[in-house]
Protein backbone atom coordinates (compact mmCIF):
# COMPACT_ATOMS: atom_id res chain seq x y z
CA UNK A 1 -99.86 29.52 12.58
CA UNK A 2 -102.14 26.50 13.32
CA UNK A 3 -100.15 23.39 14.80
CA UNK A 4 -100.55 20.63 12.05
CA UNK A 5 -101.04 16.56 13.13
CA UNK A 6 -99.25 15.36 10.11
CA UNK A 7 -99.28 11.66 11.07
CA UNK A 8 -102.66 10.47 9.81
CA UNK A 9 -101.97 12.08 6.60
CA UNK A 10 -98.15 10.62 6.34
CA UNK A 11 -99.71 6.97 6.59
CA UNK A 12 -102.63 7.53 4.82
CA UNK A 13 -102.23 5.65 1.08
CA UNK A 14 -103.12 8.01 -1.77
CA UNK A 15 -106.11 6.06 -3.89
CA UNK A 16 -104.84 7.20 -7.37
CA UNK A 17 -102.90 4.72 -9.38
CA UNK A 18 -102.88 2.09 -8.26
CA UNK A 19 -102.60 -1.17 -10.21
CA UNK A 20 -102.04 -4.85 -9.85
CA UNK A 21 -99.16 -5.29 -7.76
CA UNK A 22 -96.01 -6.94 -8.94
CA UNK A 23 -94.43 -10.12 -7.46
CA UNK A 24 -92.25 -7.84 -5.41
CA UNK A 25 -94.81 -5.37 -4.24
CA UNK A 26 -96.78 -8.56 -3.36
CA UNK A 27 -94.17 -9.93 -1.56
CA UNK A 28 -93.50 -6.39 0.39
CA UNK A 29 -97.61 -6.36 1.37
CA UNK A 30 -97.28 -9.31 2.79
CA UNK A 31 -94.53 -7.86 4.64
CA UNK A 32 -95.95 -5.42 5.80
CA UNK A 33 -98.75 -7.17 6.99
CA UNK A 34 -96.70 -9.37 8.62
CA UNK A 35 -95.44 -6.79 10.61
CA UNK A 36 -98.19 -4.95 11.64
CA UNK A 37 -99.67 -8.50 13.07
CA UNK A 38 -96.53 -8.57 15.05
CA UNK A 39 -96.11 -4.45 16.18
CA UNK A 40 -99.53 -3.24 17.01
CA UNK A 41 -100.21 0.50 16.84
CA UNK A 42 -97.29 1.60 14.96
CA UNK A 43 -98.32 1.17 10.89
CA UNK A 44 -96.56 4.61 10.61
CA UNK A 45 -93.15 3.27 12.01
CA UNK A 46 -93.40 -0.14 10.20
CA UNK A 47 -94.23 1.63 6.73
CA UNK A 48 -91.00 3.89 7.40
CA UNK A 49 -88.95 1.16 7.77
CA UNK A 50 -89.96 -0.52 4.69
CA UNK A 51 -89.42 3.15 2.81
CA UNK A 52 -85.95 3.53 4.35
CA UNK A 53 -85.47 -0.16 3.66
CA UNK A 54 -86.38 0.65 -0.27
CA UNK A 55 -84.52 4.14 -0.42
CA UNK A 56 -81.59 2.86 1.08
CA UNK A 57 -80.98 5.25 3.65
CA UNK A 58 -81.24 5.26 7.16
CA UNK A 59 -84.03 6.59 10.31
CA UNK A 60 -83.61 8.82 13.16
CA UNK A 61 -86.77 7.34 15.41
CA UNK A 62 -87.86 10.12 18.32
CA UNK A 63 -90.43 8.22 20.82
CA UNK A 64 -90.82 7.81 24.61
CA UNK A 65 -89.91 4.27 25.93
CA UNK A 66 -91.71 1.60 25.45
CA UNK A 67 -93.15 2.44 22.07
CA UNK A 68 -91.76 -0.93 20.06
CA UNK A 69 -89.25 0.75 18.02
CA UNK A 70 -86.30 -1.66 18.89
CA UNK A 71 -88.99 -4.23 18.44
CA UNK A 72 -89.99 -3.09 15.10
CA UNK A 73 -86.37 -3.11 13.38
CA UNK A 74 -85.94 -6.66 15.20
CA UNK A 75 -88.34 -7.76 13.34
CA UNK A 76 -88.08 -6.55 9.97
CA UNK A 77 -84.24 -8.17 10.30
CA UNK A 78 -85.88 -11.88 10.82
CA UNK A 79 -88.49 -11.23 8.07
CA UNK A 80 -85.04 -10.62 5.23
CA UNK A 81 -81.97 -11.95 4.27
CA UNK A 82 -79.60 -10.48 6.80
CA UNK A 83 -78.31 -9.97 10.16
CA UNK A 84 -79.26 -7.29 13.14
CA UNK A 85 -77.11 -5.41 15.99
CA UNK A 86 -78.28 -3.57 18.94
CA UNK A 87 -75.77 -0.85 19.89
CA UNK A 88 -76.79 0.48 23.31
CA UNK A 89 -75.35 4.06 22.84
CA UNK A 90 -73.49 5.22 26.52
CA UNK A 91 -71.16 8.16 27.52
CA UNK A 92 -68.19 5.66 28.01
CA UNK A 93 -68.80 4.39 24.10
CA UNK A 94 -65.37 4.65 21.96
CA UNK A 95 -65.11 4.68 17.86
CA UNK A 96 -63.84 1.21 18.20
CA UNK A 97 -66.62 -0.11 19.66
CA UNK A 98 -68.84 0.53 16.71
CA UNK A 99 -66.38 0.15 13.66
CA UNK A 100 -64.09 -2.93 15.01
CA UNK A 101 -60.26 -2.44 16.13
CA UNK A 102 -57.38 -4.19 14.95
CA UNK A 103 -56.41 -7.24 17.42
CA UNK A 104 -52.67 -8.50 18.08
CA UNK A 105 -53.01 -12.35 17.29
CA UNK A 106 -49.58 -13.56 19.96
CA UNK A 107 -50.22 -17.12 17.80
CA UNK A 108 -49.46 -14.87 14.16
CA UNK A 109 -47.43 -12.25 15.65
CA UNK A 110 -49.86 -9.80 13.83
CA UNK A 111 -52.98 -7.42 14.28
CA UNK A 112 -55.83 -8.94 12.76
CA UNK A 113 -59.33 -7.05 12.31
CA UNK A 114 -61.83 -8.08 15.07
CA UNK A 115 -65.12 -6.33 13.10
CA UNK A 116 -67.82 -3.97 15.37
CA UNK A 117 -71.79 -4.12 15.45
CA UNK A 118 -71.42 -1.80 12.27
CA UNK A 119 -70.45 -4.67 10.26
CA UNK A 120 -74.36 -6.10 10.37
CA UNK A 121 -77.18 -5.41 7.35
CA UNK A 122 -79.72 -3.91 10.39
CA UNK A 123 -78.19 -1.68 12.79
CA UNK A 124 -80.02 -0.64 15.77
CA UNK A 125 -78.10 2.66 17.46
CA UNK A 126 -80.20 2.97 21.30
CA UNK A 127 -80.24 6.65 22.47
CA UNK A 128 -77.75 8.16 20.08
CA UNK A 129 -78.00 11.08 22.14
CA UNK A 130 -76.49 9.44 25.18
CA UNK A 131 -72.82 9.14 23.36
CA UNK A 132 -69.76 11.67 22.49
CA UNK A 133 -69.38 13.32 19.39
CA UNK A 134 -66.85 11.24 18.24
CA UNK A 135 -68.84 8.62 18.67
CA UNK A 136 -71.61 9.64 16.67
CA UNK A 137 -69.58 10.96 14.13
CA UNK A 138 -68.25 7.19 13.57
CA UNK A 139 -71.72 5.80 12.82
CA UNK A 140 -72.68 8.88 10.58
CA UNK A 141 -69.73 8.65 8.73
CA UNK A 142 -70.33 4.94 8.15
CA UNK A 143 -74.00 6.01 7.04
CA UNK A 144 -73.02 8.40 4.65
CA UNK A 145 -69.71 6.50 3.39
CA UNK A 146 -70.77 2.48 3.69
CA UNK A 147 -67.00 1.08 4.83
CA UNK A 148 -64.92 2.42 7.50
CA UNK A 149 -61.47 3.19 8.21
CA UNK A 150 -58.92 1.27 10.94
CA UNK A 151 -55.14 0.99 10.96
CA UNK A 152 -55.06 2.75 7.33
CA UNK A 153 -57.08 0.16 5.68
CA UNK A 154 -61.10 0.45 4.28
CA UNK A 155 -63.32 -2.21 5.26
CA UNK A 156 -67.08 -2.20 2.79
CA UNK A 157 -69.61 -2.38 5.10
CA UNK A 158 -72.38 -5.01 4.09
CA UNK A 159 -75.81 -4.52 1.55
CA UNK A 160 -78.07 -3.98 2.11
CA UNK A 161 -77.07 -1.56 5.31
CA UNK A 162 -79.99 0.24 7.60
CA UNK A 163 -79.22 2.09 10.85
CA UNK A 164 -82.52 2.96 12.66
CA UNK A 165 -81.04 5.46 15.53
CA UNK A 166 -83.81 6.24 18.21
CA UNK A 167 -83.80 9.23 20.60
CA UNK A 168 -85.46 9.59 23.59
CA UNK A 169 -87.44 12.99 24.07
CA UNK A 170 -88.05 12.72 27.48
CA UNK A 171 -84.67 12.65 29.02
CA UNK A 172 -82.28 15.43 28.03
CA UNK A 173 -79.79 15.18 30.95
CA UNK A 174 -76.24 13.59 30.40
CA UNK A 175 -77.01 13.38 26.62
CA UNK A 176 -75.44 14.75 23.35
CA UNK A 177 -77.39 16.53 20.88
CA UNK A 178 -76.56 15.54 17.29
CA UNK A 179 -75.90 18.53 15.41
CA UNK A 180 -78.24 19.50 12.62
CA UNK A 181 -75.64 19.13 10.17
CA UNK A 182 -75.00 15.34 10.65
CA UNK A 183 -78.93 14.84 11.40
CA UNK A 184 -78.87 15.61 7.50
CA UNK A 185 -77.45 12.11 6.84
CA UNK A 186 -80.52 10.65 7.82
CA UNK A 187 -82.88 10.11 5.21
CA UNK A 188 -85.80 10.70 7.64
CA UNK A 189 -86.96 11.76 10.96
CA UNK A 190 -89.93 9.81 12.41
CA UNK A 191 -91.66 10.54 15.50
CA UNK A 192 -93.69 7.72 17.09
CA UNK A 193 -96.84 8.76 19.36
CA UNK A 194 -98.78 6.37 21.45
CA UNK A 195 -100.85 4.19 19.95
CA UNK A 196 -104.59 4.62 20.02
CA UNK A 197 -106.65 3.14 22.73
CA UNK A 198 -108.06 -0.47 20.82
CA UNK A 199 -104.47 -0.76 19.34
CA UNK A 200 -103.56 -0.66 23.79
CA UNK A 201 -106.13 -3.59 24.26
CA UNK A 202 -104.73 -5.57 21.51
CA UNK A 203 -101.26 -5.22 23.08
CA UNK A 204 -102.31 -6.22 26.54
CA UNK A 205 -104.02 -9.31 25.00
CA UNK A 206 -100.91 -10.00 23.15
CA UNK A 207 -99.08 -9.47 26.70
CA UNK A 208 -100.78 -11.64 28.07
CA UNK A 209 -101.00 -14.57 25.96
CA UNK A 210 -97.37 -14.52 26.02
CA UNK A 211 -96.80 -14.87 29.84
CA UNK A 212 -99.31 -17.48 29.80
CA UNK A 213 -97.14 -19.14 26.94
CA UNK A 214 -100.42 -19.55 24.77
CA UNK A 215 -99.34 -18.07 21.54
CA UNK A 216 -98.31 -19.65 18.31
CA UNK A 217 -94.80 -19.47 17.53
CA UNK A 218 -94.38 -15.89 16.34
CA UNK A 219 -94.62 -15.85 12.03
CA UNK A 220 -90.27 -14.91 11.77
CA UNK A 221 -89.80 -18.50 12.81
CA UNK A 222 -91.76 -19.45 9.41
CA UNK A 223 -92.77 -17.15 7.34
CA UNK A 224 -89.93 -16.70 4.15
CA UNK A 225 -87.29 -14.35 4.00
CA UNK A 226 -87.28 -11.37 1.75
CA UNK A 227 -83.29 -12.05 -0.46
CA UNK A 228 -81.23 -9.83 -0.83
CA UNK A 229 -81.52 -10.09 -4.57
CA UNK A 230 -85.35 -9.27 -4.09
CA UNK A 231 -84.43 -6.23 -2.31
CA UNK A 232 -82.06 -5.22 -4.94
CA UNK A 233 -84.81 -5.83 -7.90
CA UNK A 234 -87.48 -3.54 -5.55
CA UNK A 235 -85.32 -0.79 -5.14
CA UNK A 236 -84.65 -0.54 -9.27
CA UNK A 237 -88.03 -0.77 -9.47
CA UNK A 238 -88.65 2.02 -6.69
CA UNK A 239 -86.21 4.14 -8.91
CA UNK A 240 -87.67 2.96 -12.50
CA UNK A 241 -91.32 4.17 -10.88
CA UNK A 242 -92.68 7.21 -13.16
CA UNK A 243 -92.67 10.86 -12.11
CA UNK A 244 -94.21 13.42 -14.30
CA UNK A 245 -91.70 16.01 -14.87
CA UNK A 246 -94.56 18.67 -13.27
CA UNK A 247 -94.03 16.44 -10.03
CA UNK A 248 -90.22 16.73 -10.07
CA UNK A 249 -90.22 20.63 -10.29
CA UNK A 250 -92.80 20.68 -7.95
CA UNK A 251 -90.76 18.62 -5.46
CA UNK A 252 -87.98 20.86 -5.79
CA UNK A 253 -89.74 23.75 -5.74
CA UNK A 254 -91.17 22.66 -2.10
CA UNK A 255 -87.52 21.94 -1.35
CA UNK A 256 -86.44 25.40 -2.40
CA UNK A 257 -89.07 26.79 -0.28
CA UNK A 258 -87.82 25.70 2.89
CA UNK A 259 -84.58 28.03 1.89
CA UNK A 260 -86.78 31.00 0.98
CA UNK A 261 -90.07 31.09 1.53
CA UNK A 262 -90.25 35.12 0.77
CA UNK A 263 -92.18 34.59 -2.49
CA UNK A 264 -95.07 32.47 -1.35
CA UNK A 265 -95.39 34.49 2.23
CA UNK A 266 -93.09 36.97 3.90
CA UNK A 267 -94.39 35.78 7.30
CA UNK A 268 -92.53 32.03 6.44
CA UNK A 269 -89.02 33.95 5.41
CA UNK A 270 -89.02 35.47 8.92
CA UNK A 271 -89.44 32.04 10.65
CA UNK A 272 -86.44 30.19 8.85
CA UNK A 273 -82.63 30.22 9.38
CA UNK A 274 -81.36 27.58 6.81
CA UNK A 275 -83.53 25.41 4.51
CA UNK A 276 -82.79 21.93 3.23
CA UNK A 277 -80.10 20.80 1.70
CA UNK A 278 -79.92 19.15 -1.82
CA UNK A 279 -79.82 15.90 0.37
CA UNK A 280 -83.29 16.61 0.52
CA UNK A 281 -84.25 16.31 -2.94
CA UNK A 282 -83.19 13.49 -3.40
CA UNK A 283 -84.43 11.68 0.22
CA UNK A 284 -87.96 13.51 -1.00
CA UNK A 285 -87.94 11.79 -4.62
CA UNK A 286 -86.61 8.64 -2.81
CA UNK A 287 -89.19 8.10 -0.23
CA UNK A 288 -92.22 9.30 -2.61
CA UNK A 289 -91.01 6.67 -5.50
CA UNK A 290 -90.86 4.03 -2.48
CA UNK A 291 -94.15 5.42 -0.82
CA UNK A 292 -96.17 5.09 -3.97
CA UNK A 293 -94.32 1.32 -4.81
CA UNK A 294 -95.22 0.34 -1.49
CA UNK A 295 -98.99 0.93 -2.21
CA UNK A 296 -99.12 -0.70 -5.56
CA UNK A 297 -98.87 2.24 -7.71
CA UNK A 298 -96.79 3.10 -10.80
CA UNK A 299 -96.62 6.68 -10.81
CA UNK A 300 -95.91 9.17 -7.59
CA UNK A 301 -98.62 11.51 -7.31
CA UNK A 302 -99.01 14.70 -5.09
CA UNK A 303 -99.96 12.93 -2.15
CA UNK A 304 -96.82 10.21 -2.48
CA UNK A 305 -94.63 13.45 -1.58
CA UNK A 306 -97.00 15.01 1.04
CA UNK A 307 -96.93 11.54 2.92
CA UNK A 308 -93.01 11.41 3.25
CA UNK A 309 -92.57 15.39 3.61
CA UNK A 310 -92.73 16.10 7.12
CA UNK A 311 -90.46 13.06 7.81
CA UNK A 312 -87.79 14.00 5.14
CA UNK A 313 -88.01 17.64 6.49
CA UNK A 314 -88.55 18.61 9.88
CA UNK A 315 -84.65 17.44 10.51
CA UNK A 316 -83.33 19.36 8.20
CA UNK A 317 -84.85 22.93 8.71
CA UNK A 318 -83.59 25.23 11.34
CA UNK A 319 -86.05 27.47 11.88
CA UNK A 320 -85.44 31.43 13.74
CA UNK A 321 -85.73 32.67 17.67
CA UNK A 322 -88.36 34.22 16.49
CA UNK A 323 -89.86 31.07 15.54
CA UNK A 324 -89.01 29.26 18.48
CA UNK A 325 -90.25 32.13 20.72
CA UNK A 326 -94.10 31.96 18.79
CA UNK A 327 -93.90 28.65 19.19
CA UNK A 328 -93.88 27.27 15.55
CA UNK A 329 -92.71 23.84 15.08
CA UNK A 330 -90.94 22.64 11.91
CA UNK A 331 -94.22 20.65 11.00
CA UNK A 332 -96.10 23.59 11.34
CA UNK A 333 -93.75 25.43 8.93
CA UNK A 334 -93.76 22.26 6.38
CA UNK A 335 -97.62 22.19 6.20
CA UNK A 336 -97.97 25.81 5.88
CA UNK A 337 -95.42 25.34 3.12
CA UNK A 338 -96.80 22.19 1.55
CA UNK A 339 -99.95 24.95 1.53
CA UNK A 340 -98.87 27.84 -0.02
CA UNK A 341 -96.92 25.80 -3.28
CA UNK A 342 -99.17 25.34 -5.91
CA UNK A 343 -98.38 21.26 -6.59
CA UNK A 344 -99.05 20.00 -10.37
């Protein structure tokens, strides 16, 4: 089995139906834009963040150092209506330090609550990896849940509410694997690569127009805020976006291939342990509705749920031994799956 490069494809914008934009989808391409100008090299990461931003779920970023991924979420949280937190994530982390701990006030003679970095609308989580279970299990459970628990009482974590986690694939020692069930709570898995070699050049110019203290004030200083109530009105419209009902059962069918592959090729059932979850389905529907928004359309197509597959999948398949041992990645598997299903 071939080694697929699904990248290219993933950010790739499929040309069928598109239409004129709406004020929201305009105001989302200029994002965009405004983003790239800032974070050169990494459309593929920027367009991610927007989809995750849309879906309303949260990214598990896997890149070497270096690659602008704290950059990129720092970013997006000047460009709309909200705040942003940088968690560096360490073995000596506790719960508390994420979710907030109750304070004894000696002027009330009381605890008050004294709210964590959780309590933010951008969440940045550094090297997930590098803290305890129990640590990570406090920020997935506020992911999946939205409010947290302390002292017996539930505190509603703020909306809009993105976590972009990044993991470090170069450095395995000292570090805590998250377990493939709870990697299932995030709605997708992005890998960042280097960027190419003119994207390199335009970063060393940018480099160095900075030290030299040339360049303009940077665009988040001027450029309007996305509202919160603009988010709100893109995501219905993400949601209100058309999909043929030959698209739906072919998006669950691909889902429901990942669990048993048997029928379309006996080779793929030997290579798989578990398939995805129903969480799937929906992150798949949600990031092709958001995919296809984002590039003006107003109906998903095919290629809307090819571009988002690999990054709403390869986290939550577990493939075999006998897998690992030929050397077949989870993309691999997803493309020969994406393959082998007849879509609409």
């Amino acid at each position: 089995m071939s080694q697929p490069n699904p990248e290219p494809a993933a950010a790739q914008a499929a040309p069928e139906g598109s239409t004129a934009p709406s004020r929201d989808q305009a105001a989302f391409a200029r994002l965009r834009s405004d983003l790239r100008g800032r974070i050169v090299g990494q459309d593929a990461l920027i367009e991610r963040l927007l989809i995750a931003l849309l879906a309303d779920g949260h990214l598990l970023v896997e890149g070497a150092p270096g690659l602008a991924k704290t950059t990129a979420v720092k970013e997006l949280a000047a460009r709309i209506e909200g705040n942003f937190q940088r968690v560096q994530f360490t073995p000596d982390l506790l719960p508390g330090d994420l979710t907030g701990t109750d304070v004894y006030r000696a002027e009330t003679g009381g605890f008050q609550f004294q709210p964590g970095p959780l309590f933010h609308n951008l969440v940045l989580a550094d090297e997930v990896n590098r803290a305890p279970a129990k640590v990570q299990s406090a920020l997935l459970e506020a992911m999946g849940e939205r409010q947290i628990t302390v002292g017996g009482r539930t505190y509603q974590l703020p909306s809009p509410f993105l976590v972009m986690a990044t993991q470090n694939p170069i450095e395995q020692e000292g570090t805590y694997p998250l377990p493939e069930a709870q990697l299932d709570r995030f709605l997708m898995h992005v890998r960042v690569d280097y960027p190419d070699p003119a994207s390199e050049r335009s970063i060393l110019d940018i480099a160095r127009a900075e030290a030299r203290g040339r360049l303009h004030r940077p665009a988040t200083d001027t450029a309007p805020r996305i509202e919160h109530a603009q988010i709100n009105a893109a995501r219905d419209a993400v949601m209100d976006l058309h999909m043929a009902e030959q698209l739906e059962e072919y998006l669950i069918q691909l889902v429901l291939a990942t669990r048993d592959p048997a029928p379309y090729d006996a080779e793929l059932a030997r290579l798989v342990d578990y398939g995805a979850s129903p969480r799937a389905t929906i992150a798949l529907d949600r990031c092709a509705r958001a995919h296809a928004w984002l590039r003006g359309a107003d109906y998903v197509t095919p290629e809307d749920v090819h571009a988002v597959a690999y990054d709403v999948l390869r986290h939550r398949v577990l493939l075999s031994y006998a897998a690992e041992a030929e050397g077949v990645s989870t993309d691999a598997f997803v493309a020969e799956l994406i393959r082998q299903v007849p879509a609409v």
